[in-house]
N, C-alpha and C. Protein backbone atom coordinates (compact mmCIF):
# COMPACT_ATOMS: atom_id res chain seq x y z
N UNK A 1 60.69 -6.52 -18.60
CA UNK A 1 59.35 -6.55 -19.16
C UNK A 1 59.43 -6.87 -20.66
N UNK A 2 58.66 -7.52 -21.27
CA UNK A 2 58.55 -8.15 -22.21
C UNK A 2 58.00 -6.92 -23.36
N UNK A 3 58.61 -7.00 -24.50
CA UNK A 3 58.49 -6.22 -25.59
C UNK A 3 56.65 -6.12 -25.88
N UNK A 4 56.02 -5.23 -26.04
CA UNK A 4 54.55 -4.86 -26.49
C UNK A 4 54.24 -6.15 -27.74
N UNK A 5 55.42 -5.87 -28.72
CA UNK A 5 55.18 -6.42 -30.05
C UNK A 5 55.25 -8.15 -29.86
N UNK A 6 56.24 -8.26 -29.04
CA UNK A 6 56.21 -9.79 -28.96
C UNK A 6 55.40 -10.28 -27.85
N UNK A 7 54.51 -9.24 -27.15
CA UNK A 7 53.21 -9.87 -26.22
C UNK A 7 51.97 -10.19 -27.47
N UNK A 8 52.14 -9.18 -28.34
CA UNK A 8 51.21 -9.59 -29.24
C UNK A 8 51.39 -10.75 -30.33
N UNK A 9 52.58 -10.67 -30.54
CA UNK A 9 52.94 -12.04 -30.85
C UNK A 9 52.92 -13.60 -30.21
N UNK A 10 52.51 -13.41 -29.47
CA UNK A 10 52.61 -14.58 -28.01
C UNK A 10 51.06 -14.96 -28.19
N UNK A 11 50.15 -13.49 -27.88
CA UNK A 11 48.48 -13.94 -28.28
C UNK A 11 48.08 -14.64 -29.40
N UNK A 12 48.66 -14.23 -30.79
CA UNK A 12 48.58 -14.60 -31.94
C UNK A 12 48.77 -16.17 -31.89
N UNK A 13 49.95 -16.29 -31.62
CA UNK A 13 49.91 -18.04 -31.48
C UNK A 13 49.18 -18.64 -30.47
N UNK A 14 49.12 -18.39 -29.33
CA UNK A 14 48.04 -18.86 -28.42
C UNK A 14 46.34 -18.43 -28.86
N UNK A 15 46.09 -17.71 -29.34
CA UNK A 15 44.59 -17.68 -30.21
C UNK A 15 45.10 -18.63 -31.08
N UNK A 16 45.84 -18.90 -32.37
CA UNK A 16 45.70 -19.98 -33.19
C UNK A 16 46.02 -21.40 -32.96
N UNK A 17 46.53 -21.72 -31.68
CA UNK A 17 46.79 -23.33 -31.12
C UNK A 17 44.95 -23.50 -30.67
N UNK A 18 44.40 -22.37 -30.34
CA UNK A 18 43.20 -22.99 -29.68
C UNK A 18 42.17 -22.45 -31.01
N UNK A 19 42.30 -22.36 -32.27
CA UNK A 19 41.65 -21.98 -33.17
C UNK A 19 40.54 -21.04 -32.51
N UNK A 20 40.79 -19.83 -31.56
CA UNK A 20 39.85 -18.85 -31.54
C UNK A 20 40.01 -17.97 -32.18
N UNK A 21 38.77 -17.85 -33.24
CA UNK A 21 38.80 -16.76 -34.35
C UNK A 21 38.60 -14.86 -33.91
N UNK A 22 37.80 -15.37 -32.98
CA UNK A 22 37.88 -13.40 -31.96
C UNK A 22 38.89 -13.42 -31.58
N UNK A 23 39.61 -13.77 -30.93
CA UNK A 23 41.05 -13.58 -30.36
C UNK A 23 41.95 -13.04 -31.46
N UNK A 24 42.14 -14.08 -33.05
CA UNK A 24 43.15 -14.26 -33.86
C UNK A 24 42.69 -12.52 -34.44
N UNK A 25 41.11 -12.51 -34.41
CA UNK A 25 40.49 -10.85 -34.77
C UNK A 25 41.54 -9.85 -34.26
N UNK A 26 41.76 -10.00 -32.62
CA UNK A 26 41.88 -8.80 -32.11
C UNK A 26 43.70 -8.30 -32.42
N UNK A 27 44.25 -9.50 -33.02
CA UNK A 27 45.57 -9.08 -33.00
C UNK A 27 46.37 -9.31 -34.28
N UNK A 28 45.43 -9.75 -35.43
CA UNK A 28 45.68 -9.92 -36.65
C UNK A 28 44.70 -8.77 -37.59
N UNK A 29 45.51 -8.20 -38.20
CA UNK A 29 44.48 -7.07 -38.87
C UNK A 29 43.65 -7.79 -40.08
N UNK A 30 42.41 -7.22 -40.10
CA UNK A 30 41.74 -8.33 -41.61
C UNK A 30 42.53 -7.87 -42.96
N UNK A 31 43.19 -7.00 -43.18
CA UNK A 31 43.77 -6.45 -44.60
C UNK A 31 45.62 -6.89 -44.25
N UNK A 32 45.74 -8.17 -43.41
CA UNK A 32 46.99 -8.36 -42.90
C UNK A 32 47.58 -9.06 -44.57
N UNK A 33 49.02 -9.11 -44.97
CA UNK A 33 49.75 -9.38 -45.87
C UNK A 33 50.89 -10.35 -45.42
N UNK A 34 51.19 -11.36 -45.95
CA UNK A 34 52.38 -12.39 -45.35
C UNK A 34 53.34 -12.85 -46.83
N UNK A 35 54.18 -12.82 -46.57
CA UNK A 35 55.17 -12.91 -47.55
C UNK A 35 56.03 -13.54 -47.43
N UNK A 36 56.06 -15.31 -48.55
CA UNK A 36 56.58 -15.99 -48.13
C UNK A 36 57.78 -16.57 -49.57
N UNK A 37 58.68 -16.09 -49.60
CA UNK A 37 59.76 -16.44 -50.77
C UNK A 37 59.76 -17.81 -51.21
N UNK A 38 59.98 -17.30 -52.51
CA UNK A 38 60.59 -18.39 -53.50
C UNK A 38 59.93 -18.82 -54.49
N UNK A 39 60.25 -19.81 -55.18
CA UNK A 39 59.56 -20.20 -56.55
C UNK A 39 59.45 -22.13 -56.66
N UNK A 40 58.12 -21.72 -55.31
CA UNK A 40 57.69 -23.31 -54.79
C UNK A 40 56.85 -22.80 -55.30
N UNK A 41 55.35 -24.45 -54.64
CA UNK A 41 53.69 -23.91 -54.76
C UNK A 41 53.53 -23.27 -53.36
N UNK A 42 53.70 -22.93 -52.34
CA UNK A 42 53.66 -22.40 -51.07
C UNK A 42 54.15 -20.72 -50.79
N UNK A 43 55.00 -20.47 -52.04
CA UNK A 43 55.10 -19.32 -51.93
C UNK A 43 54.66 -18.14 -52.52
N UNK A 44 54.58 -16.88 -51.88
CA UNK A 44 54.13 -16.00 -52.79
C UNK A 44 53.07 -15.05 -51.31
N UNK A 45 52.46 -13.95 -51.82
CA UNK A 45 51.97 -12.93 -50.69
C UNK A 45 50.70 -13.51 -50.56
N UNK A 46 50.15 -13.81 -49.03
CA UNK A 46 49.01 -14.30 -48.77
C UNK A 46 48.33 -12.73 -48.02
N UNK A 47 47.03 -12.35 -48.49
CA UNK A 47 46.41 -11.36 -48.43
C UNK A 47 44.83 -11.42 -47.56
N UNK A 48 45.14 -11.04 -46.50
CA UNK A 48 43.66 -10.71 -45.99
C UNK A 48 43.45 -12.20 -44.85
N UNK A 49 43.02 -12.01 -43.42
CA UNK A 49 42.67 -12.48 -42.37
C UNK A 49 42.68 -13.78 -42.70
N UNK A 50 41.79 -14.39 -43.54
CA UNK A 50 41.17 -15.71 -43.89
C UNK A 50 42.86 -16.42 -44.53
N UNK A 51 43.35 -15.90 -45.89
CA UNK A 51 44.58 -16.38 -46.66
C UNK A 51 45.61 -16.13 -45.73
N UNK A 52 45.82 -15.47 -44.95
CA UNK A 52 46.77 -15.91 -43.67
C UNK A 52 46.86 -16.84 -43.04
N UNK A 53 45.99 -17.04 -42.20
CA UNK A 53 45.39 -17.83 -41.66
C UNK A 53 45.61 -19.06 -41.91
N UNK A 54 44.74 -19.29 -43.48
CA UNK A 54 45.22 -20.60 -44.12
C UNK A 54 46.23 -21.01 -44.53
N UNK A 55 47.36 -19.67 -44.93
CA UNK A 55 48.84 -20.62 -45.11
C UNK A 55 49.46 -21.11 -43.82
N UNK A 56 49.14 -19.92 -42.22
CA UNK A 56 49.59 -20.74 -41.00
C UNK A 56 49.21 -22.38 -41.08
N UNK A 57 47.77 -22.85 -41.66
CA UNK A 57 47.61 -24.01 -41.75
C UNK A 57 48.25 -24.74 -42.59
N UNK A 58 48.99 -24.82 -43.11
CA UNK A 58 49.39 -25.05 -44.39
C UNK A 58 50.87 -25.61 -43.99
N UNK A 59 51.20 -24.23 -43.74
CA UNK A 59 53.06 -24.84 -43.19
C UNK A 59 52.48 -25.45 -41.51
N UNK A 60 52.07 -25.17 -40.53
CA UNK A 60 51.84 -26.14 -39.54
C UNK A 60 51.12 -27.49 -39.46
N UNK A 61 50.65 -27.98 -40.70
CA UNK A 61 50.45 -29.02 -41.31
C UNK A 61 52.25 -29.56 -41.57
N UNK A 62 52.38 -28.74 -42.51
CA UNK A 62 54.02 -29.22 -43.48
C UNK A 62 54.92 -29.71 -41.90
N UNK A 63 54.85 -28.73 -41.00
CA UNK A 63 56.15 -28.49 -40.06
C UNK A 63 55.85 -29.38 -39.01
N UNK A 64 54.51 -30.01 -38.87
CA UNK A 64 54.00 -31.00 -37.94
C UNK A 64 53.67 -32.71 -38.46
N UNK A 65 54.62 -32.60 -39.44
CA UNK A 65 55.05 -34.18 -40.19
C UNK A 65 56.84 -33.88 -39.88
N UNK A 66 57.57 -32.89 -39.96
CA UNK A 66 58.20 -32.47 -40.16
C UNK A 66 59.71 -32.70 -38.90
N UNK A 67 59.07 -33.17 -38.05
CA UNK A 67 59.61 -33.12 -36.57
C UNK A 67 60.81 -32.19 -35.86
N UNK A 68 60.00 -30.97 -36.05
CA UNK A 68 60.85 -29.12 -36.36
C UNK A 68 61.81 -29.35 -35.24
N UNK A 69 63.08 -28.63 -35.24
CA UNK A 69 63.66 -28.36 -34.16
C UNK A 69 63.93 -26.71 -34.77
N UNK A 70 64.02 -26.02 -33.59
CA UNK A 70 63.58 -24.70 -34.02
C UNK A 70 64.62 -23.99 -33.12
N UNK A 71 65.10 -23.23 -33.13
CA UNK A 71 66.33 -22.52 -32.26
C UNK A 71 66.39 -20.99 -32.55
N UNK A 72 65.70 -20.46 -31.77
CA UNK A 72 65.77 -18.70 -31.84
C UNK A 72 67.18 -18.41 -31.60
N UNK A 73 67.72 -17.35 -32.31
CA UNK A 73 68.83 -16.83 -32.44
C UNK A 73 69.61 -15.51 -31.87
N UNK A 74 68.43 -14.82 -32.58
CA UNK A 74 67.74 -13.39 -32.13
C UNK A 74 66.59 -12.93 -32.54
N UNK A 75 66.29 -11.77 -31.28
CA UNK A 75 65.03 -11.12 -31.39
C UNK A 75 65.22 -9.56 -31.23
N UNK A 76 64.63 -8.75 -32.22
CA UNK A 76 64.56 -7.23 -32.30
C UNK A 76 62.99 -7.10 -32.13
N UNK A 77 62.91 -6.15 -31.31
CA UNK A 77 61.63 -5.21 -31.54
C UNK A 77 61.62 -3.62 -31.41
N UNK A 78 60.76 -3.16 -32.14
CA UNK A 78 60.76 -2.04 -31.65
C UNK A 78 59.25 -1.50 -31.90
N UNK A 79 59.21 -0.09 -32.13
CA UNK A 79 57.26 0.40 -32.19
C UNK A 79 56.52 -0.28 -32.69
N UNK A 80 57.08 -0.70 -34.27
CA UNK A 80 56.85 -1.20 -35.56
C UNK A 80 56.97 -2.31 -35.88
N UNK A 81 58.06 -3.07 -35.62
CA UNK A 81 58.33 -4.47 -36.09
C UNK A 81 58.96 -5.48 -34.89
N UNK A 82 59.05 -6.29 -35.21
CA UNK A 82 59.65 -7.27 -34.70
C UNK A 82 60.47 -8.31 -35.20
N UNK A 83 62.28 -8.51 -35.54
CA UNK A 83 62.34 -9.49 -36.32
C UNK A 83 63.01 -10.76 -35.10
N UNK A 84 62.84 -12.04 -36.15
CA UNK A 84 63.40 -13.41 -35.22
C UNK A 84 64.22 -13.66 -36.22
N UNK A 85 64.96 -14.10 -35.68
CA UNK A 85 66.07 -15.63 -36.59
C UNK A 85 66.63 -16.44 -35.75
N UNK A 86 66.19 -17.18 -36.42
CA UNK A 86 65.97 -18.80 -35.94
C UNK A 86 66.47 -19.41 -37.29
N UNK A 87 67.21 -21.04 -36.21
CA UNK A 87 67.79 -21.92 -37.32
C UNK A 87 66.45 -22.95 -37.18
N UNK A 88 66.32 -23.41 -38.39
CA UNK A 88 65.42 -24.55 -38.06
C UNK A 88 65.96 -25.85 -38.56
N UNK A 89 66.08 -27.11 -38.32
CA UNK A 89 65.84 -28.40 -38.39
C UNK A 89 65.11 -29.26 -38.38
N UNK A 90 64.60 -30.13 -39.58
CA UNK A 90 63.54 -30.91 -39.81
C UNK A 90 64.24 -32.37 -39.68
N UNK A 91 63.32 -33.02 -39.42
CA UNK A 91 64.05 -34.71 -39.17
C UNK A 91 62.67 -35.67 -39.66
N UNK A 92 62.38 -35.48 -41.03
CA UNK A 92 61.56 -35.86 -41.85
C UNK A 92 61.44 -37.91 -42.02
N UNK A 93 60.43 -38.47 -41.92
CA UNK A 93 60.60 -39.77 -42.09
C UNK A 93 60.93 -39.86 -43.61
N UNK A 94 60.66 -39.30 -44.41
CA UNK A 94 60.96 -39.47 -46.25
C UNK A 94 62.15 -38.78 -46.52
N UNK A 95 62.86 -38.53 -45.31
CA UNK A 95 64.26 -37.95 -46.28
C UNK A 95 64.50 -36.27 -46.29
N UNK A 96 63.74 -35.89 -46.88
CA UNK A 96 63.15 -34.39 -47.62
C UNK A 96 63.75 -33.38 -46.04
N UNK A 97 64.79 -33.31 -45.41
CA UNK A 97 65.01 -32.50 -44.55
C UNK A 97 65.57 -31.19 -45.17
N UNK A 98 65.77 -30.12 -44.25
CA UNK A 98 66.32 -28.87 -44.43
C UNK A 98 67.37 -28.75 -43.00
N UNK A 99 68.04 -27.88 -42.47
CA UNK A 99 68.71 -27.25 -41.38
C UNK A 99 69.23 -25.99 -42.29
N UNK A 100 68.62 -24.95 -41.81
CA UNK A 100 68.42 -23.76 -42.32
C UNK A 100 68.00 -22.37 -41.06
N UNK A 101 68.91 -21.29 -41.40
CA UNK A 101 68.37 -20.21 -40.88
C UNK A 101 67.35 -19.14 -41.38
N UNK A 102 66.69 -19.10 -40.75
CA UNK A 102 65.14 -17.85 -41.32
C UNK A 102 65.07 -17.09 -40.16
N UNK A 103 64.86 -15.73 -41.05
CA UNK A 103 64.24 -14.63 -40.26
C UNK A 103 62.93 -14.34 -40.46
N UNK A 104 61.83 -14.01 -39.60
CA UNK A 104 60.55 -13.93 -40.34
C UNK A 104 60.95 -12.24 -39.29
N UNK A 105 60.27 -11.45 -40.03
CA UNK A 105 60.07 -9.88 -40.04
C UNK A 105 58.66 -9.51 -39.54
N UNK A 106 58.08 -9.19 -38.65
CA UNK A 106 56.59 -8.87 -38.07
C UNK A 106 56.08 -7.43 -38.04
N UNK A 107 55.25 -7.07 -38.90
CA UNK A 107 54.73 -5.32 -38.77
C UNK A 107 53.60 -5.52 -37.97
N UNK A 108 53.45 -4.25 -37.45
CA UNK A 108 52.51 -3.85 -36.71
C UNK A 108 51.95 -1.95 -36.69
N UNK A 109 50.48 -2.05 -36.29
CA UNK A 109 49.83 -1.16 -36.70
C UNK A 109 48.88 -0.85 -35.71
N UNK A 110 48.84 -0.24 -34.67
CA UNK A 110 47.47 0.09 -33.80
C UNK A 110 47.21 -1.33 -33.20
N UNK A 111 48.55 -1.83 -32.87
CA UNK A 111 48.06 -3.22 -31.71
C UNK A 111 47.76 -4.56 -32.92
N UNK A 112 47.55 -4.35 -33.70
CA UNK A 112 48.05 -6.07 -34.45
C UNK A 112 49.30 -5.68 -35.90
N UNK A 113 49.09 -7.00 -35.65
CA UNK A 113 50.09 -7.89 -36.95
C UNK A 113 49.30 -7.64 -38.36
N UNK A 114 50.05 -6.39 -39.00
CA UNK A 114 49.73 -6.29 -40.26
C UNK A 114 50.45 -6.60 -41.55
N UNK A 115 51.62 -7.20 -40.85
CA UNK A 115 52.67 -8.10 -42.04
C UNK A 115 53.51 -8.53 -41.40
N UNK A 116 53.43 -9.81 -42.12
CA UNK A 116 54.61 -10.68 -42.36
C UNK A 116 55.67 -10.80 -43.46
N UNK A 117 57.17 -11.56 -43.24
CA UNK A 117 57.88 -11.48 -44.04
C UNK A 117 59.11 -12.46 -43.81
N UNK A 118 59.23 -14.00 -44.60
CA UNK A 118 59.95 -14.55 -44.10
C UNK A 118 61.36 -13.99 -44.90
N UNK A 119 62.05 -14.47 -44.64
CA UNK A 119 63.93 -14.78 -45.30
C UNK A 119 64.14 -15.96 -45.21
N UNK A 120 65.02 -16.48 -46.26
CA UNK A 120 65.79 -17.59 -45.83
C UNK A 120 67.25 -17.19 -45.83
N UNK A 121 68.05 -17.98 -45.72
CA UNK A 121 69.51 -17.54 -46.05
C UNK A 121 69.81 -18.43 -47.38
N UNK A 122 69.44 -19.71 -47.60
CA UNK A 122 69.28 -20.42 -48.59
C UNK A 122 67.60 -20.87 -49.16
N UNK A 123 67.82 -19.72 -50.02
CA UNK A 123 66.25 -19.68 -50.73
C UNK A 123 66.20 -21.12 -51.99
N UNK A 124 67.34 -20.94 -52.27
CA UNK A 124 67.30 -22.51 -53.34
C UNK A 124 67.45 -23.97 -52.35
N UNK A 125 67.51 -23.60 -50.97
CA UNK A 125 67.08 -25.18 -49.73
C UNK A 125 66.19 -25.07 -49.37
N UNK A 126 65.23 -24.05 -48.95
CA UNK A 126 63.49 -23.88 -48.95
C UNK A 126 63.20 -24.21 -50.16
N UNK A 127 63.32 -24.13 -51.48
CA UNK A 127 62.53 -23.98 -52.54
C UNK A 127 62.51 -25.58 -52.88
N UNK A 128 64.10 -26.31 -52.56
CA UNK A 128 63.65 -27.62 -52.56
C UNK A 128 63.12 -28.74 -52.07
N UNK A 129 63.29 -27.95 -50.78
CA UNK A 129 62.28 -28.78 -49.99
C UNK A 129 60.98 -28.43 -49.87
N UNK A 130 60.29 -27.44 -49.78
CA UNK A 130 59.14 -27.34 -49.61
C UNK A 130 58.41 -27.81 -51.32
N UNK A 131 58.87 -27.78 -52.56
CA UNK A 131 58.52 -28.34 -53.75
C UNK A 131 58.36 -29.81 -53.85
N UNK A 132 59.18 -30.39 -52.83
CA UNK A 132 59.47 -32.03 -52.62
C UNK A 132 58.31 -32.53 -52.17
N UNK A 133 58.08 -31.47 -50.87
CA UNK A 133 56.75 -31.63 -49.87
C UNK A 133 55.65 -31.44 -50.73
N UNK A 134 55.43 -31.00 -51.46
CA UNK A 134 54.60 -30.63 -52.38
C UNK A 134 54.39 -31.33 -53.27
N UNK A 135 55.57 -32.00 -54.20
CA UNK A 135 54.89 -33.75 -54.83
C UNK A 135 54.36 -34.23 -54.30
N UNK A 136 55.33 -34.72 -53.11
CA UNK A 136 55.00 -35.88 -52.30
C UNK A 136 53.15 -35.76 -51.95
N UNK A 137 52.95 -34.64 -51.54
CA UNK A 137 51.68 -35.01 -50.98
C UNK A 137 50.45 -34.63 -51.94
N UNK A 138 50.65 -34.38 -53.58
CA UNK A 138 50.20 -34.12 -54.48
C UNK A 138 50.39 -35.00 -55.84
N UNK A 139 50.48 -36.34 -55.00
CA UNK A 139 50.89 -37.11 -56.14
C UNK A 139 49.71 -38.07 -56.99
């Protein structure tokens, strides 16, 4: 049987592929916090239902030019959290790739997602690529 935390994790992305906002309600807390490293324009703590939300749009914009290859590694859960690590691989038409491992860290509180928290293992190969991505499409 499948972990509680990562059923709710499963809704979360299936409410946001079909942009239903009651759904994303019932399993994202509105005072939710996401925390995303480094010293790009993309990073830094996104606060509250709506600024969540919009950075998911933001990097699934970035990661859907991006042509992700994504490889789970491992998965922990327990009452409280949930962590993943995953390697990811980008195969970018401009060059600007990464192949990198991240852990993103998942809290939970009375049945939703009340924080996020990525890692990288190389925070100075996120910081240059996602800054690159960030000329480029701010030019």
């Amino acid at each position: 049987m499948k972990h509680p935390n990562l059923e709710i994790i499963d809704r979360f992305f299936d409410a946001y592929g079909k942009r239903d906002l009651n759904s994303l309600r019932n399993v994202l807390a509105d005072s939710v916090t996401w925390s995303f490293p480094g010293q790009h324009p993309y990073s830094g703590i996104k606060n509250g239902f709506e600024d969540v939300i919009g950075f998911f749009d933001t990097m699934g914009s970035i990661m859907g030019q991006s042509k992700v290859k994504a490889e789970k590694l491992v998965i922990g859960a327990n009452e409280d959290y949930v962590i993943e690590s995953q390697r990811i691989q980008t195969d970018r038409e401009d060059g600007n790739n990464i192949d990198h491992l991240v852990c993103v860290l998942w809290k939970f509180s009375d049945g939703k997602i009340v924080e996020g928290t990525h890692f990288f293992a190389s925070p100075e190969a996120a910081g240059s690529f996602f800054t690159k991505i960030f000329k480029t499409e701010h030019k």
